[in-house]
Protein backbone atom coordinates (compact mmCIF):
# COMPACT_ATOMS: atom_id res chain seq x y z
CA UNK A 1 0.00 0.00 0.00
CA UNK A 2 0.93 3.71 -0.73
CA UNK A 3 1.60 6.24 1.91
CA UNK A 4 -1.65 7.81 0.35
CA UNK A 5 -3.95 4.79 0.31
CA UNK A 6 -3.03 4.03 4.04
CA UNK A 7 -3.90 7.59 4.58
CA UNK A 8 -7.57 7.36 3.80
CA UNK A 9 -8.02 4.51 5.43
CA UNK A 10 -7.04 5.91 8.54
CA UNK A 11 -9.09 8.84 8.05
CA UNK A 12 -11.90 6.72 7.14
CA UNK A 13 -11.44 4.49 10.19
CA UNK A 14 -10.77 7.45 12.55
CA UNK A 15 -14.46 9.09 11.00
CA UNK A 16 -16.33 5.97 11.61
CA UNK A 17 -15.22 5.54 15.46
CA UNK A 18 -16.27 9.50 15.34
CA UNK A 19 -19.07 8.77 14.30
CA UNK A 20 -20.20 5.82 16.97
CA UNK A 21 -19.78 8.14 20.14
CA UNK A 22 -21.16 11.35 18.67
CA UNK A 23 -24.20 9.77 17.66
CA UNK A 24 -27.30 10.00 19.16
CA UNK A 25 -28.11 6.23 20.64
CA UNK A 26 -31.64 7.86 21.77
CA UNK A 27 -33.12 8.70 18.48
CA UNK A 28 -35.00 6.36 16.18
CA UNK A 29 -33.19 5.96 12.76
CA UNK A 30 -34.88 8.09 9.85
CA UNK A 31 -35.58 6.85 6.70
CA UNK A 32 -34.03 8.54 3.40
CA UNK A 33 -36.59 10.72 1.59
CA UNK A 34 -36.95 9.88 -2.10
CA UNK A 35 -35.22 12.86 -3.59
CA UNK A 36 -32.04 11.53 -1.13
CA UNK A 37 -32.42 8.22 -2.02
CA UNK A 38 -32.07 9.18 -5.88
CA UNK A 39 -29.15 11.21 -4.65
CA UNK A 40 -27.61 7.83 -3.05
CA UNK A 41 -28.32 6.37 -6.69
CA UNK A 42 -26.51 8.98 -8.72
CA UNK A 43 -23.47 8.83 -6.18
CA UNK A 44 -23.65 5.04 -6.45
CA UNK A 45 -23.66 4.85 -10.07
CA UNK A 46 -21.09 7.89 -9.99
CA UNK A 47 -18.78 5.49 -8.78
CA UNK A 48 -19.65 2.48 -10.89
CA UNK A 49 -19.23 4.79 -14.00
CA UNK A 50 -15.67 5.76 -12.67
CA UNK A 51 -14.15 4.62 -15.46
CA UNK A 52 -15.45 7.65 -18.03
CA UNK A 53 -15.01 10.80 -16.32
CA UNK A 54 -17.18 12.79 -17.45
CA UNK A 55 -20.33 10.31 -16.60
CA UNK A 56 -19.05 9.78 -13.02
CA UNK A 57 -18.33 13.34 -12.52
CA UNK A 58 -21.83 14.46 -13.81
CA UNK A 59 -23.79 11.84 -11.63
CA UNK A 60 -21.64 12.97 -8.91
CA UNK A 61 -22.62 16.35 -9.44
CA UNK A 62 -26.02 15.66 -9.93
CA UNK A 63 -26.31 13.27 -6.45
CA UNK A 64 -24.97 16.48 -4.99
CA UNK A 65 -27.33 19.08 -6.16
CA UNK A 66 -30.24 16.84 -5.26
CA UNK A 67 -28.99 16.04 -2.23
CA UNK A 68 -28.46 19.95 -1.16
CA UNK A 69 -32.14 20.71 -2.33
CA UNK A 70 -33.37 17.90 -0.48
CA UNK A 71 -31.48 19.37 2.41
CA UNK A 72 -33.47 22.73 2.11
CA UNK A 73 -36.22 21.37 1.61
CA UNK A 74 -36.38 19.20 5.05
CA UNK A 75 -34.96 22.38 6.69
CA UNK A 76 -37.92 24.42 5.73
CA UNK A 77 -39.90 22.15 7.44
């Protein structure tokens, strides 16, 4: 492995233990709204497309913009 690649998996490993104590073990889990789950889709197939760019950057962008107006719109309510 790379300096680089063992990099990001620390970070990704340090985020995840994060993420298990600042998490609120009261709450009941919340499902994803449809516009986010077609976000998670376009992310997802961002990623499986990673091969041609421009595809995986668009659906990337795309997941993102939906996910942001998703977002907004739970925050207005």
């Amino acid at each position: 492995m790379t300096p680089s690649q063992i990099y990001v998996a620390v970070v990704i490993i340090i985020i995840f233990i994060a993420m298990l104590f600042i998490g609120n073990k009261n709450s009941k889990p919340k499902r994803l709204s449809l516009l986010a789950s077609i976000a998670f889709g376009f992310i997802v197939a961002g990623i499986v497309f990673g091969e041609n760019r421009i595809i995986s950057y668009s659906l990337f962008i795309l997941g993102i913009i939906l996910s942001v107006v998703d977002a907004y719109i739970r925050s207005k309510k």
